[in-house]
Every structure is written in structure tokens, then in C-alpha cells.
N, C-alpha and C. Protein backbone atom coordinates (compact mmCIF):
# COMPACT_ATOMS: atom_id res chain seq x y z
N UNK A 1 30.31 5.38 -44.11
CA UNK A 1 30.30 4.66 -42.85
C UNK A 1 30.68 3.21 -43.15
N UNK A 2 31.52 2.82 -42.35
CA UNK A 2 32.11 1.14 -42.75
C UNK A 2 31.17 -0.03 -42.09
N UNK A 3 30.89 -1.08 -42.25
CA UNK A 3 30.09 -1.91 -41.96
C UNK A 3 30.23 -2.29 -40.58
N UNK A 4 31.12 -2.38 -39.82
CA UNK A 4 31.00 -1.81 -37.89
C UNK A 4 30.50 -1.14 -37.84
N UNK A 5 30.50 -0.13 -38.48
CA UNK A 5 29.38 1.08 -37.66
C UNK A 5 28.13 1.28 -37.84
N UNK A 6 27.61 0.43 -39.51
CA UNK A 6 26.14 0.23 -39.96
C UNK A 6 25.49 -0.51 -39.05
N UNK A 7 26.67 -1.44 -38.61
CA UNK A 7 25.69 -2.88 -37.54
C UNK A 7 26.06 -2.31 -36.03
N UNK A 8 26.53 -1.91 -36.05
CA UNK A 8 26.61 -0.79 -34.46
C UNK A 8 24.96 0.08 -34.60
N UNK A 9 24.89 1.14 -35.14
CA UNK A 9 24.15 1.55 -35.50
C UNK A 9 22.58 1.07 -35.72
N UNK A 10 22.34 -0.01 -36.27
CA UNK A 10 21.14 -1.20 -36.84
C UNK A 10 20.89 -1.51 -35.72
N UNK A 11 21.78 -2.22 -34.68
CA UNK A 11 21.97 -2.90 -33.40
C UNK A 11 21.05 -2.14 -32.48
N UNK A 12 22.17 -0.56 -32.56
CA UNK A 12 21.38 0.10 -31.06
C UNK A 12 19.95 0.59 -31.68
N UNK A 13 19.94 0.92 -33.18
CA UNK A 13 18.24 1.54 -33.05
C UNK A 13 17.38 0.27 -32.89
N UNK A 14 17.76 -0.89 -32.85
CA UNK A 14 16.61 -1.71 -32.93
C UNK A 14 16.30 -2.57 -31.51
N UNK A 15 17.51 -2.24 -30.49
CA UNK A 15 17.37 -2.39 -29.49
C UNK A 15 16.71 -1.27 -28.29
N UNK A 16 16.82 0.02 -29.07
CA UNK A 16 16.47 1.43 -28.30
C UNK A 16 14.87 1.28 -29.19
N UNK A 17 14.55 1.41 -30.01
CA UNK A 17 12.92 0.74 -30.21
C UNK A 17 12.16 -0.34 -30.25
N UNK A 18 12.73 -1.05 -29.69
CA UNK A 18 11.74 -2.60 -28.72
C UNK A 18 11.54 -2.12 -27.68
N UNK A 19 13.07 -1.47 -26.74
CA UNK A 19 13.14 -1.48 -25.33
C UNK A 19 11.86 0.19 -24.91
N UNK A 20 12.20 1.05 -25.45
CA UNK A 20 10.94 1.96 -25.26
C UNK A 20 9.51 2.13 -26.18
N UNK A 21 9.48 1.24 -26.49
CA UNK A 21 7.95 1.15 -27.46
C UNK A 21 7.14 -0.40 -26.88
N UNK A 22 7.88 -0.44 -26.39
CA UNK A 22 7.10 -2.44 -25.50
C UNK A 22 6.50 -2.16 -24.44
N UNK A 23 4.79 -2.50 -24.19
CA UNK A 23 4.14 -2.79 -22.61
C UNK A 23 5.44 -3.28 -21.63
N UNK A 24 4.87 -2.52 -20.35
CA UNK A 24 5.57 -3.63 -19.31
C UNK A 24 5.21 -4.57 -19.32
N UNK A 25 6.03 -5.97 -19.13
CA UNK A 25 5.31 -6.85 -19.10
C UNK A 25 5.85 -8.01 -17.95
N UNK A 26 6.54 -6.95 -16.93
CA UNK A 26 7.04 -7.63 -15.68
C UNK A 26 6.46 -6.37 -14.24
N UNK A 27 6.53 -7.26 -13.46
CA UNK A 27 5.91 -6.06 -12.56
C UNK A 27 6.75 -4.88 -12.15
N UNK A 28 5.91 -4.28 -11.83
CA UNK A 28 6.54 -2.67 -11.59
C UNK A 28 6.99 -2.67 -10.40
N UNK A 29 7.26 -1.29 -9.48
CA UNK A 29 8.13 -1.33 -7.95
C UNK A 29 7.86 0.07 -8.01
N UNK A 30 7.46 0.47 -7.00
CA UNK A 30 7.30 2.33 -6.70
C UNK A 30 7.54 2.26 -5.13
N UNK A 31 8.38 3.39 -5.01
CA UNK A 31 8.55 3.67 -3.53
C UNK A 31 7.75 4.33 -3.31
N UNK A 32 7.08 4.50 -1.65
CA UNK A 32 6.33 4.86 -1.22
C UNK A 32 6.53 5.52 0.12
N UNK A 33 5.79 6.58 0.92
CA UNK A 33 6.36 6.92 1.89
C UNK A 33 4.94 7.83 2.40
N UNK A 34 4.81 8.09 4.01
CA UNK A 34 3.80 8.98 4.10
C UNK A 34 4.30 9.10 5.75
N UNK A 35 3.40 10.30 6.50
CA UNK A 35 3.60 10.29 7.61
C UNK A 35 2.06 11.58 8.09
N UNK A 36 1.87 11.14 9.51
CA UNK A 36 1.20 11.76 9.97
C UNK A 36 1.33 11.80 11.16
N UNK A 37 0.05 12.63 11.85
CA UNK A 37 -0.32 12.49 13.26
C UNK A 37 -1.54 12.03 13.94
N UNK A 38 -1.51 11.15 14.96
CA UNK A 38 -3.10 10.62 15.51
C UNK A 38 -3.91 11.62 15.91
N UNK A 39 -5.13 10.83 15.25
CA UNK A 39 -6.35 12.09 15.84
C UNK A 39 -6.89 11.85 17.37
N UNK A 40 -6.03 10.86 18.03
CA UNK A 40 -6.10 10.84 19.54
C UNK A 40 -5.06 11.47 20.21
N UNK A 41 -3.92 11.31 19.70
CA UNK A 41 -2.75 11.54 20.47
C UNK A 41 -1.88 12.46 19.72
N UNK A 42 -1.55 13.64 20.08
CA UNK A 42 -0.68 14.84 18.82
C UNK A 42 0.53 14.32 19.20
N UNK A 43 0.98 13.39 19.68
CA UNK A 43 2.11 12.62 20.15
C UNK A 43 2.73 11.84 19.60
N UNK A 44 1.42 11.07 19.25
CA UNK A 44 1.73 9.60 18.08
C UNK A 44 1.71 9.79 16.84
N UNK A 45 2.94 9.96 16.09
CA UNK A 45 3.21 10.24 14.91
C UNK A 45 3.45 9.12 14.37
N UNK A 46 3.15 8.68 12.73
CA UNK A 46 3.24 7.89 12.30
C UNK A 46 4.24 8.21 11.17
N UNK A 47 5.75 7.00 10.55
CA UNK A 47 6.14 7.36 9.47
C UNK A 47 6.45 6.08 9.04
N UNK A 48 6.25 6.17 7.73
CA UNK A 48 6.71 4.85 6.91
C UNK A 48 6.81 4.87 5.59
N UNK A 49 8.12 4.17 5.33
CA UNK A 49 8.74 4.29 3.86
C UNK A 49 9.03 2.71 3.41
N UNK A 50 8.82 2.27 1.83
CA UNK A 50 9.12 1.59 1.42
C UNK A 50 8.67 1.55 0.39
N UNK A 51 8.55 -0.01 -0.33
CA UNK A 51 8.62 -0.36 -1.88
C UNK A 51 7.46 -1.30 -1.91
N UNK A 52 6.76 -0.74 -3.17
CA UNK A 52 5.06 -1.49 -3.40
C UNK A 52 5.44 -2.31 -4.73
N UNK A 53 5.50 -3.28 -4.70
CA UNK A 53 5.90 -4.30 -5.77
C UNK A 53 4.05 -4.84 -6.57
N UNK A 54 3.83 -4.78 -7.66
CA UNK A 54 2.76 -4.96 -8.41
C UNK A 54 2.74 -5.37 -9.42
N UNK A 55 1.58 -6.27 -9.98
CA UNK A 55 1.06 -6.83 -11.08
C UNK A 55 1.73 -5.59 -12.01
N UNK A 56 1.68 -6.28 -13.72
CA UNK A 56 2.05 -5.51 -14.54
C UNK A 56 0.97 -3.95 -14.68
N UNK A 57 0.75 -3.19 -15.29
CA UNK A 57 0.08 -2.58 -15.54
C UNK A 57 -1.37 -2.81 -16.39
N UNK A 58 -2.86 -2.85 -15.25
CA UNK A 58 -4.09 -3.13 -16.16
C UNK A 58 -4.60 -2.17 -16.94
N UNK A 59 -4.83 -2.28 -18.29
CA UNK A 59 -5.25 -0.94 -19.17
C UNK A 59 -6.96 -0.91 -18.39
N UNK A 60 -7.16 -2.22 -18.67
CA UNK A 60 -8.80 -2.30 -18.30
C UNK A 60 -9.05 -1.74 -17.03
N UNK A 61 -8.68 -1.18 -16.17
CA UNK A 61 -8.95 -0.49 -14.84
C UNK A 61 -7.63 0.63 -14.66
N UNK A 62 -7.16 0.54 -15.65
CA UNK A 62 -5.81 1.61 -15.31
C UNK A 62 -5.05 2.11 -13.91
N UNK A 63 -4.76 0.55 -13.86
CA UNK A 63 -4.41 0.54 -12.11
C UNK A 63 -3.21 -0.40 -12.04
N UNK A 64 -2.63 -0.39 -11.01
CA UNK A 64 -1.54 -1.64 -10.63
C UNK A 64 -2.34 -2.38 -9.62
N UNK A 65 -1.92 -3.98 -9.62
CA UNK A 65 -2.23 -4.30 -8.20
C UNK A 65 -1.31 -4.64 -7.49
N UNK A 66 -1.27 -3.99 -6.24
CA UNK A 66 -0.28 -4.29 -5.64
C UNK A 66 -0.06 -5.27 -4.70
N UNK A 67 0.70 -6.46 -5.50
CA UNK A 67 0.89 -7.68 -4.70
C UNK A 67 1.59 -7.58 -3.38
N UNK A 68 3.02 -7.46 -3.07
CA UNK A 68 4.03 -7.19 -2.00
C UNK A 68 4.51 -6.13 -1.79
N UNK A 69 4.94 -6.14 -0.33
CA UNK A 69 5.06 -4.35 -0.08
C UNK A 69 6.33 -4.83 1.40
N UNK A 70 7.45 -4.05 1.05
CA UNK A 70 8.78 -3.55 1.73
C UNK A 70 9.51 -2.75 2.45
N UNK A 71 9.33 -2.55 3.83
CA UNK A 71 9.39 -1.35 4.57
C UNK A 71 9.62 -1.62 5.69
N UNK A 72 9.75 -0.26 6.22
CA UNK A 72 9.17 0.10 7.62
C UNK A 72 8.08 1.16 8.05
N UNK A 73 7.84 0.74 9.41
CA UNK A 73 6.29 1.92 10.24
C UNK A 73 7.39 1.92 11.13
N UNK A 74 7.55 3.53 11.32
CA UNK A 74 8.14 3.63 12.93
C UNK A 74 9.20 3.04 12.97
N UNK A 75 9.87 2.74 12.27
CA UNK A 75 11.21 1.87 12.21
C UNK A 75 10.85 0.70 12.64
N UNK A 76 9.38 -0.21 12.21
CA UNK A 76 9.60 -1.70 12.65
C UNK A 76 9.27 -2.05 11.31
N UNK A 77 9.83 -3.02 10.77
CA UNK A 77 9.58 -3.91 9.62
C UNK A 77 8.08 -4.34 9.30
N UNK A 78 7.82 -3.91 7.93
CA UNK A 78 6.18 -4.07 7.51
C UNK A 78 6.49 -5.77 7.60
N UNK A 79 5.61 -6.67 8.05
CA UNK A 79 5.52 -8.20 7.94
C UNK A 79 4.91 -8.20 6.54
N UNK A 80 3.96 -7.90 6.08
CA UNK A 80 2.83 -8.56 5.38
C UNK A 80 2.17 -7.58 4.41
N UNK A 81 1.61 -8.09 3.41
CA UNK A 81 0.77 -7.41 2.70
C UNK A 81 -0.90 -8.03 2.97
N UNK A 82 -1.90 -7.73 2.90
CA UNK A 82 -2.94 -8.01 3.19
C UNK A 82 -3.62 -8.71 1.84
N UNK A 83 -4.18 -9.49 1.56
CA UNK A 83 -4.98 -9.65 -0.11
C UNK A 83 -6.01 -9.03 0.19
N UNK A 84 -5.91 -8.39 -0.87
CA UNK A 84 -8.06 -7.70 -1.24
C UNK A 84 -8.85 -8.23 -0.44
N UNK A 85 -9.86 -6.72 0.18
CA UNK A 85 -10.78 -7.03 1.04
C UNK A 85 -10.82 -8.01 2.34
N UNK A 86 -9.63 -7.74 2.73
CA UNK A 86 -9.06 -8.92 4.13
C UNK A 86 -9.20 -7.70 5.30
N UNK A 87 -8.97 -6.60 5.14
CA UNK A 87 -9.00 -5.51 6.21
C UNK A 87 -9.72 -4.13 5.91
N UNK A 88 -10.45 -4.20 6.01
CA UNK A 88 -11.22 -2.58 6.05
C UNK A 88 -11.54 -2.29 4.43
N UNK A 89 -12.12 -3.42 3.77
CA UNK A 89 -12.57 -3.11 2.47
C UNK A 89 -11.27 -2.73 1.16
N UNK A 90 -10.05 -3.10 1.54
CA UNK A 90 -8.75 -2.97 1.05
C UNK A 90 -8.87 -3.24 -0.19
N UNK A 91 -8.59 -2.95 -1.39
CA UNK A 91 -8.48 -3.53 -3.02
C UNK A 91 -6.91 -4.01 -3.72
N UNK A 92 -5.84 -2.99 -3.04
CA UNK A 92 -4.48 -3.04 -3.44
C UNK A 92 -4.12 -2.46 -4.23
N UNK A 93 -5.24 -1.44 -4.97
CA UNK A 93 -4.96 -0.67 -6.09
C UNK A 93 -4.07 0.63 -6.25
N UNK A 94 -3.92 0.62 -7.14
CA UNK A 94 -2.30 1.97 -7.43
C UNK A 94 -3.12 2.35 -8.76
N UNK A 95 -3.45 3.71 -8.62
CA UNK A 95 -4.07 3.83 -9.59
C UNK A 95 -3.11 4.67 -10.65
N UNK A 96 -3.30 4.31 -11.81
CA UNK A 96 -1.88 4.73 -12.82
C UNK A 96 -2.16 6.17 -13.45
N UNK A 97 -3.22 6.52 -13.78
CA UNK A 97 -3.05 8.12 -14.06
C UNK A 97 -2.30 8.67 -13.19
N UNK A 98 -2.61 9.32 -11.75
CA UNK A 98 -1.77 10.52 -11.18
C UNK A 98 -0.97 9.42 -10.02
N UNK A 99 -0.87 7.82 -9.87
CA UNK A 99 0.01 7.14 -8.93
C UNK A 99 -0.59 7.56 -7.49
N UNK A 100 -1.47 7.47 -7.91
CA UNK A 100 -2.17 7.47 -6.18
C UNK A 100 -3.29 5.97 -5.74
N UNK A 101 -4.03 6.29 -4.64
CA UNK A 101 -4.71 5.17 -4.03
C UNK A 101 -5.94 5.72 -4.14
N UNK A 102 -6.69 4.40 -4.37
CA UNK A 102 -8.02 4.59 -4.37
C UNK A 102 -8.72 4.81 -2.98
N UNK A 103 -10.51 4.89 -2.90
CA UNK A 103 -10.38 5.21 -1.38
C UNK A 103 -10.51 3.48 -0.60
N UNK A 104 -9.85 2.40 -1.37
CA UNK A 104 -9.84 1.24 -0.44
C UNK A 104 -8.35 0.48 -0.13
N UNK A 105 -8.09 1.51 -0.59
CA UNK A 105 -6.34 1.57 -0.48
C UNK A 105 -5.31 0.01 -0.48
N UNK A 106 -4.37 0.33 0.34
CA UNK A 106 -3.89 -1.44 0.68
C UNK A 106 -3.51 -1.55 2.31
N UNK A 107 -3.34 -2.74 2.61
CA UNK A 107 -3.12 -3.05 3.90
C UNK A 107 -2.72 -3.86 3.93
N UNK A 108 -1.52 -3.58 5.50
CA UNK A 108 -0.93 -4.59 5.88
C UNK A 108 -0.60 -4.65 7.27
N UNK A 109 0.40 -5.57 7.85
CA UNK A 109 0.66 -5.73 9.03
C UNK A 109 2.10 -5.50 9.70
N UNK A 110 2.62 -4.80 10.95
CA UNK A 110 3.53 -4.60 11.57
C UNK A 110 3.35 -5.05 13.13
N UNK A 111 4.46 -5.85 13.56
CA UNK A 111 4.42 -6.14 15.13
C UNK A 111 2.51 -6.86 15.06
N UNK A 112 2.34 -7.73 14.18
CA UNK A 112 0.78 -8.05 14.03
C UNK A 112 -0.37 -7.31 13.91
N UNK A 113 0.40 -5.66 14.17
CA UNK A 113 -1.03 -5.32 14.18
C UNK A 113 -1.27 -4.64 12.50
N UNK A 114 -2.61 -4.34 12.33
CA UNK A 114 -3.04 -4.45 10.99
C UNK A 114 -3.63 -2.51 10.43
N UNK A 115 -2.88 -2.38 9.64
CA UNK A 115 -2.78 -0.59 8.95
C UNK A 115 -3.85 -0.88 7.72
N UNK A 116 -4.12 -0.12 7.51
CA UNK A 116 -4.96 0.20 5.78
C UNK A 116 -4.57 1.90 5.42
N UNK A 117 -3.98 1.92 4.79
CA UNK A 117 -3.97 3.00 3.76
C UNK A 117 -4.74 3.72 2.56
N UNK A 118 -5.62 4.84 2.79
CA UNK A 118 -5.99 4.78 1.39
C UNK A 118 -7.03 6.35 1.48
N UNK A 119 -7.43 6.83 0.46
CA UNK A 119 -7.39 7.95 -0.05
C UNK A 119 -8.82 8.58 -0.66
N UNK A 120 -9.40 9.52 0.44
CA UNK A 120 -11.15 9.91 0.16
C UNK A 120 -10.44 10.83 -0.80
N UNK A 121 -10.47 12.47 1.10
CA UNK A 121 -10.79 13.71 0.46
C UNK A 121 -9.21 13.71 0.65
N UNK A 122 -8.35 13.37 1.60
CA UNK A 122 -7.22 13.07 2.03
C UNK A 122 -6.48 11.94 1.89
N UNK A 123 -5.35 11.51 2.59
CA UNK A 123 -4.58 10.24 2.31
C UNK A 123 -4.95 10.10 3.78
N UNK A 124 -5.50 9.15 4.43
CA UNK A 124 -5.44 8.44 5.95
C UNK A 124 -4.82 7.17 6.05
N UNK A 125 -4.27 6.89 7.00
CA UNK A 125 -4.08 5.66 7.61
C UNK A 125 -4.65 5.48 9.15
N UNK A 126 -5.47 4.09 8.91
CA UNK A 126 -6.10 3.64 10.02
C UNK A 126 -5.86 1.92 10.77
N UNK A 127 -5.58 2.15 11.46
CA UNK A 127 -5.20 1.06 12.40
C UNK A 127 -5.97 0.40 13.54
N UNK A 128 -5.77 -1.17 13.72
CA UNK A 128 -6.48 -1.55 14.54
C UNK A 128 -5.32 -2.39 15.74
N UNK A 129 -5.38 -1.74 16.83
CA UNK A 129 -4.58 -2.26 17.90
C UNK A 129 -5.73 -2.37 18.83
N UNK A 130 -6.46 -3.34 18.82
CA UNK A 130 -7.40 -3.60 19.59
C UNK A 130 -8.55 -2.71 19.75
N UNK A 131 -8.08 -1.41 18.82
CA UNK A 131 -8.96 -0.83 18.73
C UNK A 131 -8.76 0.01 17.65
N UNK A 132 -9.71 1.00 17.50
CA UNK A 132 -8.96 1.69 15.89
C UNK A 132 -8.22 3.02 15.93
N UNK A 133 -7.21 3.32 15.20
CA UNK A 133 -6.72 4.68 15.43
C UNK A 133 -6.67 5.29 14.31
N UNK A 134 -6.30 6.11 13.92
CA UNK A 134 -6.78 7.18 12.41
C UNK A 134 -5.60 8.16 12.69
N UNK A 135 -4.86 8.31 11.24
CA UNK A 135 -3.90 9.25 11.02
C UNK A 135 -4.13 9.68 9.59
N UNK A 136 -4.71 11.19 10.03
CA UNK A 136 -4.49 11.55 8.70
C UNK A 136 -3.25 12.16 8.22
N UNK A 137 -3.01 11.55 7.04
CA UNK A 137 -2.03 11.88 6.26
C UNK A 137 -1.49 13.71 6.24
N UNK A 138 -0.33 13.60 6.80
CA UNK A 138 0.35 15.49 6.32
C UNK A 138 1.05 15.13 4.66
N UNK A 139 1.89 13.81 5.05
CA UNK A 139 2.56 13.55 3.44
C UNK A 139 2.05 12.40 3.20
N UNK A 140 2.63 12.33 1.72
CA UNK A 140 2.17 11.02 0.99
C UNK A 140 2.88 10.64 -0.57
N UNK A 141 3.41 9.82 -0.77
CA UNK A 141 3.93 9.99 -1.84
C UNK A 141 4.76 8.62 -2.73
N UNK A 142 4.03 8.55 -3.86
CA UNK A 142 4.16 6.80 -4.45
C UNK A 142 5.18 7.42 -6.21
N UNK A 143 6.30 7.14 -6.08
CA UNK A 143 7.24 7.27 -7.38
C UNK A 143 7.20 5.98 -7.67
N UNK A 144 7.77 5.84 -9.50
CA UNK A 144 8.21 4.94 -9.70
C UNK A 144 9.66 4.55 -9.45
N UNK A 145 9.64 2.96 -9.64
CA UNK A 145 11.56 2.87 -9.89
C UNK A 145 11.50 2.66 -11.51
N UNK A 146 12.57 3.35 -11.81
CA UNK A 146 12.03 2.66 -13.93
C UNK A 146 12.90 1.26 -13.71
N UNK A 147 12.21 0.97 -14.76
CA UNK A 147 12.35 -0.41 -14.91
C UNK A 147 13.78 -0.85 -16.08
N UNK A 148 14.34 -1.91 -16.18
CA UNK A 148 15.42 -1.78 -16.43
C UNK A 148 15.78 -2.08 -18.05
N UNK A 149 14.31 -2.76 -18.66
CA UNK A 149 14.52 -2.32 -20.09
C UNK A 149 14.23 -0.68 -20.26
N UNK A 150 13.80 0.19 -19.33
CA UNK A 150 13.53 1.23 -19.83
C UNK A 150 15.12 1.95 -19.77
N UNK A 151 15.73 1.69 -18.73
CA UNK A 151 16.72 1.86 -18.35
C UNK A 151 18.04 1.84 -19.76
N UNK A 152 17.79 0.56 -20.15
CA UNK A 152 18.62 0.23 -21.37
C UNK A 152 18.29 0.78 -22.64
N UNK A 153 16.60 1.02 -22.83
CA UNK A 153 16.24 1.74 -24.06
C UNK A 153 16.56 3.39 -23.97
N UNK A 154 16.98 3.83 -22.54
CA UNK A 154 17.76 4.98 -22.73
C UNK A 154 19.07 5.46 -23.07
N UNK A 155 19.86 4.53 -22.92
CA UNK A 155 21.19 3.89 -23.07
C UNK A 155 21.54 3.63 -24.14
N UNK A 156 20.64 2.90 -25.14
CA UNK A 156 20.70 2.85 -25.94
C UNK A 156 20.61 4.30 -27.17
N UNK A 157 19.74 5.24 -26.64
CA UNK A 157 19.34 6.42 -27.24
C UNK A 157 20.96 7.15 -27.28
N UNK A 158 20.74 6.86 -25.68
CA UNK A 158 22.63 7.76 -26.10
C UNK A 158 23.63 7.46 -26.52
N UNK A 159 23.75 5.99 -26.66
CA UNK A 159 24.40 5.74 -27.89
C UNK A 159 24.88 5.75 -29.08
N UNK A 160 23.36 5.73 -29.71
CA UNK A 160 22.89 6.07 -31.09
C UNK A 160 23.35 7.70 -31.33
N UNK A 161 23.04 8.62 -30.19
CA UNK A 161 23.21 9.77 -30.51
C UNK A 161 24.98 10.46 -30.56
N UNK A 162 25.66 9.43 -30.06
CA UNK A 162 27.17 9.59 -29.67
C UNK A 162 27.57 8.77 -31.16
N UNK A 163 27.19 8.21 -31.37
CA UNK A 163 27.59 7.35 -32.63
C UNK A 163 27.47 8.59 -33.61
N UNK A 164 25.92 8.87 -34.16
CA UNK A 164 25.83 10.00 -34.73
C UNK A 164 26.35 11.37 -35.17
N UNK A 165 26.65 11.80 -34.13
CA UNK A 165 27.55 13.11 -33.58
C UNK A 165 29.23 12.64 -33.37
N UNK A 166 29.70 11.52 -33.64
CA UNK A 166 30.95 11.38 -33.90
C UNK A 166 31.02 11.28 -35.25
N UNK A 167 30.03 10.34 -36.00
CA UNK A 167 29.95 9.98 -37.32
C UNK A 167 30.04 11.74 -38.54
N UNK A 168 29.53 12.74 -38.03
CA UNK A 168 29.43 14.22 -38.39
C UNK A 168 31.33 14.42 -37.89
């Protein structure tokens, strides 16, 4: 092998093991999405999709917190994220084993009025428009986006492995 291809080679393994062996250490982004129906009205259906932007990952509580959040309810634009314990006992937590919500979920606001999300025996969302309304959850569902050194430490893998398998 000629010395381009040793430092080709040197290059991508040492860039493909920083980039997948390193903590996150920028915040994460998971899309999110759920929908239901009111337990007043089999009429009033609720749907909303978007992006939960969060603190890096805490080992010590094995959770995200989720700072800002990107969407829509019903096709109106989420305004706001709520901070901890501002609405219905809210925490903001994303919990990182199975990517679900705890039962104090997060909350926020649309057209002013104020949602909490979050997760007993079920996933509910409950709302206060002057008064309270309750939807329990039919779906529910929090992915990640990968993140973009992970992105490159894969990139890098296939590199290494195309290098390899030409080098044969």
C-alpha cells in the first residue's frame, strides 16, 4: 500500500472512532407525533407532529430535557414550550431507555391555550381552554434524528470498508 492510502486509511479510522465512540455532547432533536380523541366530544380529534429539541443526554437520570419544541396541533403552530412545573406538574423529560415520557410529561402552548402531554397507564393529552379537556392518546411516537457526527462516523465506516475491499 503506498503512503496515500496509509494516510487515507489512518485518516478515516481515526475519524470513524472519535465520531462513534464520543458522548453527545450537543443537543439531541427527536420527532414526535401523537393523535387522539376527546373524552367529551368523539368529534374533537386531536393531531400533532413535530420536533423536541433537548439538553444533551443525562446519565444521572437517563433522560433528555427537553428544552424547545416545533410543530403543529391541528394544523396551528405550537407557540411555546412550557419550563418545568409551569402547567400541570410538567418536568420536560424524554426518558432515554425506551424514548418515551414520564407521567409529568411536557407542555406547551397553541392559539394561547396551554396542552401537557405525558404518560401513566397510557399516553394522554390534556388541555385547558378555560376549562380542561383530556385526550387519550390512540398514537404516540418520539424517534430520533441522528446526529451529524454520527452521521459522518458512518461515512466514514464506509469508507474504510471501500478502501479495504479495493485494496484486496
Amino acid at each position: 500500500m503506498n503512503f496515500d492510502k496509509k494516510l487515507a486509511v489512518t485518516i478515516t479510522s481515526m475519524v470513524c472512532i472519535l465520531t462513534t465512540t464520543m458522548a453527545p455532547v450537543s443537543a439531541a432533536i427527536f420527532n414526535f407525533s401523537y393523535s387522539g380523541t376527546s373524552v367529551l366530544d368523539p368529534n374533537d380529534i386531536v393531531t400533532v407532529a413535530g420536533k423536541l429539541t433537548t439538553n444533551p443526554y443525562d446519565s444521572a437520570t437517563n433522560s433528555y430535557e427537553i428544552i424547545d419544541i416545533t410543530g403543529t396541533r391541528n394544523g396551528n403552530p405550537i407557540e411555546s414550550l412550557f419550563s418545568p412545573g409551569s402547567f400541570l406538574d410538567n418536568d420536560n423529560l424524554l426518558l432515554a431507555k425506551t424514548l418515551a415520557l414520564d407521567e409529568f410529561g411536557f407542555a406547551y402552548t397553541v392559539e394561547g391555550e396551554s396542552y401537557n402531554v405525558f404518560h401513566t397507564y397510557d399516553y394522554l393529552e390534556i388541555g385547558d381552554r378555560g376549562y380542561y379537556t383530556g385526550y387519550p392518546l390512540t398514537s404516540f411516537s418520539i424517534t430520533p434524528i441522528p446526529e451529524s457526527s454520527l452521521m459522518l462516523g458512518l461515512l466514514s465506516i464506509t469508507v474504510l470498508v471501500a478502501i479495504k475491499k479495493k485494496k484486496r
